[in-house]
N, C-alpha and C. Protein backbone atom coordinates (compact mmCIF):
# COMPACT_ATOMS: atom_id res chain seq x y z
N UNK A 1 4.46 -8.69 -23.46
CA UNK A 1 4.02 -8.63 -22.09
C UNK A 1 4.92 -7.74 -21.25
N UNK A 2 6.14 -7.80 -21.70
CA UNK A 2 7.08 -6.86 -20.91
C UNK A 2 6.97 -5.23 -20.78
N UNK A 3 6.59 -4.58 -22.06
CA UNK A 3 6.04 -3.52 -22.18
C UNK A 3 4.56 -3.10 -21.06
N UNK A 4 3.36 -4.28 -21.15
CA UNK A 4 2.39 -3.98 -20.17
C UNK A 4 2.77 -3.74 -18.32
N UNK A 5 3.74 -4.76 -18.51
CA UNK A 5 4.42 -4.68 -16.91
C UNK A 5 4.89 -3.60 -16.81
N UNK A 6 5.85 -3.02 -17.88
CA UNK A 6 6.28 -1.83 -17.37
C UNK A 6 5.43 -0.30 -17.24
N UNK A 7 4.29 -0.41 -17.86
CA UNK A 7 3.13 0.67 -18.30
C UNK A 7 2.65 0.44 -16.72
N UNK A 8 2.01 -1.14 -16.49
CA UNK A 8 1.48 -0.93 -14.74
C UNK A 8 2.55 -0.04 -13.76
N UNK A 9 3.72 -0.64 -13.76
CA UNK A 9 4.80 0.23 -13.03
C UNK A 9 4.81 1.29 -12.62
N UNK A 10 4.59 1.83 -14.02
CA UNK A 10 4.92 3.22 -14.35
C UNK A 10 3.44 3.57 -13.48
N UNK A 11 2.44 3.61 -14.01
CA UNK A 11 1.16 4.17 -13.47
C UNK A 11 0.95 3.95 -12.17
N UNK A 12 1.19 2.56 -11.31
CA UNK A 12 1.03 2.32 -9.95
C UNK A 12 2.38 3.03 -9.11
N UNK A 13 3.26 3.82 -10.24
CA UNK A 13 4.66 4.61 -9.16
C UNK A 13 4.07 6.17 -9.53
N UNK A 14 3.36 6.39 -10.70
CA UNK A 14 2.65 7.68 -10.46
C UNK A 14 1.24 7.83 -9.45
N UNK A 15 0.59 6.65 -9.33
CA UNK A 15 -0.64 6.91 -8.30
C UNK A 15 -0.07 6.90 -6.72
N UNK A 16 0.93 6.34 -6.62
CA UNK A 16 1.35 6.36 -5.30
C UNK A 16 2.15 7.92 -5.13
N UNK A 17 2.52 8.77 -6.15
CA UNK A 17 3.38 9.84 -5.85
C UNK A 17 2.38 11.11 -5.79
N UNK A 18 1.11 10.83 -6.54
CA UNK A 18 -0.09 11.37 -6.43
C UNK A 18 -0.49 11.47 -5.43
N UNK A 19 -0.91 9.99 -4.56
CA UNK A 19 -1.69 10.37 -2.91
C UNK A 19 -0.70 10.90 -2.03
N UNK A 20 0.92 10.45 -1.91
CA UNK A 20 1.79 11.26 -1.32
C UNK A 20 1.85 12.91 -1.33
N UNK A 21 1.47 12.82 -2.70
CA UNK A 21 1.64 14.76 -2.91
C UNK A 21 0.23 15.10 -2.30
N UNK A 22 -0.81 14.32 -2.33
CA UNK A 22 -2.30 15.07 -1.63
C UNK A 22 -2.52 14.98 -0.10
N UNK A 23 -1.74 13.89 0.31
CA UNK A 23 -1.32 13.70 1.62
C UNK A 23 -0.82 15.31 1.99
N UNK A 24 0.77 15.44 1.05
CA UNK A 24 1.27 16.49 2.20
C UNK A 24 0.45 17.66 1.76
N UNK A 25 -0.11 17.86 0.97
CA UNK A 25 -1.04 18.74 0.96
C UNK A 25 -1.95 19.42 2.03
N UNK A 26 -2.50 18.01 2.11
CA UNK A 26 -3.44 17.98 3.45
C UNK A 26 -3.27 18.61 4.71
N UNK A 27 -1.60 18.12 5.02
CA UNK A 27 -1.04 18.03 6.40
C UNK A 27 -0.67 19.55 5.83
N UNK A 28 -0.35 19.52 4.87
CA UNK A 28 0.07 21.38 5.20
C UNK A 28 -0.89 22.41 4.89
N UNK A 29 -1.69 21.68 5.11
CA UNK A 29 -3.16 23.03 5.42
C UNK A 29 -4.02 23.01 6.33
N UNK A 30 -3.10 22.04 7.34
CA UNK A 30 -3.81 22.23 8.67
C UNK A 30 -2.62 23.32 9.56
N UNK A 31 -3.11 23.92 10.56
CA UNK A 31 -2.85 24.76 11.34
C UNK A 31 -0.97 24.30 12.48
N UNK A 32 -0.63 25.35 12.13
CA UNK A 32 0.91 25.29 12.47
C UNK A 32 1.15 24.47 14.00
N UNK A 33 0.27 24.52 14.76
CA UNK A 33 0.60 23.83 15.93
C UNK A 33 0.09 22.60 16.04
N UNK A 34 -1.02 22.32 14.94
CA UNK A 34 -1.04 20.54 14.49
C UNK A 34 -0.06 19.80 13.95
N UNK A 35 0.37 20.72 12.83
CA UNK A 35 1.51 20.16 12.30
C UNK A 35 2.53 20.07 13.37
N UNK A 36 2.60 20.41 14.44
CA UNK A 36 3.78 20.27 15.61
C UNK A 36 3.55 19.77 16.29
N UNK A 37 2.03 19.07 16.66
CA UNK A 37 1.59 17.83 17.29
C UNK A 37 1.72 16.63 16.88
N UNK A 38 1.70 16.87 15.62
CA UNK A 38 1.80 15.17 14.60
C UNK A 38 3.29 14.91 14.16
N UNK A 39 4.05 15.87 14.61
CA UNK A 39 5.61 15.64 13.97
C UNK A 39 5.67 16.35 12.60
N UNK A 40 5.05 16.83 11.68
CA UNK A 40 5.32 17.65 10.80
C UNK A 40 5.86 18.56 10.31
N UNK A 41 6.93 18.83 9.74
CA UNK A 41 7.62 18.02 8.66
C UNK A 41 8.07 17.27 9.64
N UNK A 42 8.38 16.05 9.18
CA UNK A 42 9.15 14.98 9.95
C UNK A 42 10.53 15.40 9.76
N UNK A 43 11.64 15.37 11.24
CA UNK A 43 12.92 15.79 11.24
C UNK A 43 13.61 14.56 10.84
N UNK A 44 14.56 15.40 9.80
CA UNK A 44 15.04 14.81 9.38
C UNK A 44 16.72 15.15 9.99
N UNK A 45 17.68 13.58 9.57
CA UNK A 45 19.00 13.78 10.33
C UNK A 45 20.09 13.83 9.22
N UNK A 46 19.68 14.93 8.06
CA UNK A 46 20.57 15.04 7.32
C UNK A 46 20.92 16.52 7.21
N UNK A 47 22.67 16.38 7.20
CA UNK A 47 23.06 17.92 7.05
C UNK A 47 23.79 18.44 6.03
N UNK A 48 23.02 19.34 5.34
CA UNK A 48 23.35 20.12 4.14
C UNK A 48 24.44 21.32 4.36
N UNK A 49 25.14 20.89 3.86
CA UNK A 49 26.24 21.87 3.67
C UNK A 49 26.31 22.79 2.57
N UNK A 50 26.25 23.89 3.43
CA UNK A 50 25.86 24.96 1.96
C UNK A 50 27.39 25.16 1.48
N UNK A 51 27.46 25.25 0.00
CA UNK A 51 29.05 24.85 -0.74
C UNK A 51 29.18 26.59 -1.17
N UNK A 52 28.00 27.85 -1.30
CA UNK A 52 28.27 28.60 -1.93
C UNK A 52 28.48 28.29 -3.20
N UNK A 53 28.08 29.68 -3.77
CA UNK A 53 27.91 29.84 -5.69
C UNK A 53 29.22 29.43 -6.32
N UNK A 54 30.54 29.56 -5.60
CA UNK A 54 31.22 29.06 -6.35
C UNK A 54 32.34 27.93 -6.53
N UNK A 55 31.62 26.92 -5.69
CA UNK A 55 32.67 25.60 -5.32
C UNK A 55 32.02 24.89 -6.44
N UNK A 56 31.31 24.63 -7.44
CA UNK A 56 31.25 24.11 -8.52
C UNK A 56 32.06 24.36 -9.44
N UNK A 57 33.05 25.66 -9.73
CA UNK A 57 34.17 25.82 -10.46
C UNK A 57 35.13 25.66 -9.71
N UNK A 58 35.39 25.38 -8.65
CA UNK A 58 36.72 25.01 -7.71
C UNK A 58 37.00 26.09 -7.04
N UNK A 59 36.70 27.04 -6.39
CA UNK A 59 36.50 28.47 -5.86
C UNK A 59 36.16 27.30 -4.36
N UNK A 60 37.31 28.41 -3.72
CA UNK A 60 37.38 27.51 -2.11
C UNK A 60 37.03 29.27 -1.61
């Protein structure tokens, strides 16, 4: 039974990532000043710090 629970899981976390992806679909094929009526993209309050190509080898 543990296996079937995890198969629903799995399929009810892919149908929900499905209507999400047709959702923004939607919203992004309507016209640029709708999308700025409805809040689209929704702002977000996170800030990315760009590190440059080479702070992954320790390059300051």
């Amino acid at each position: 039974m543990f296996i079937l629970s995890t198969i629903g899981r799995i399929v009810s976390d892919f149908s929900a990532a499905r209507a999400r992806y047709r959702t923004e679909r939607a919203i992004g094929s309507l016209p640029a000043e709708v999308q700025k009526d409805i809040g689209w993209p929704p702002v977000r309050d996170v800030r990315v710090r760009d590190h440059g190509a080479g702070t992954w080898a320790g390059a300051k």
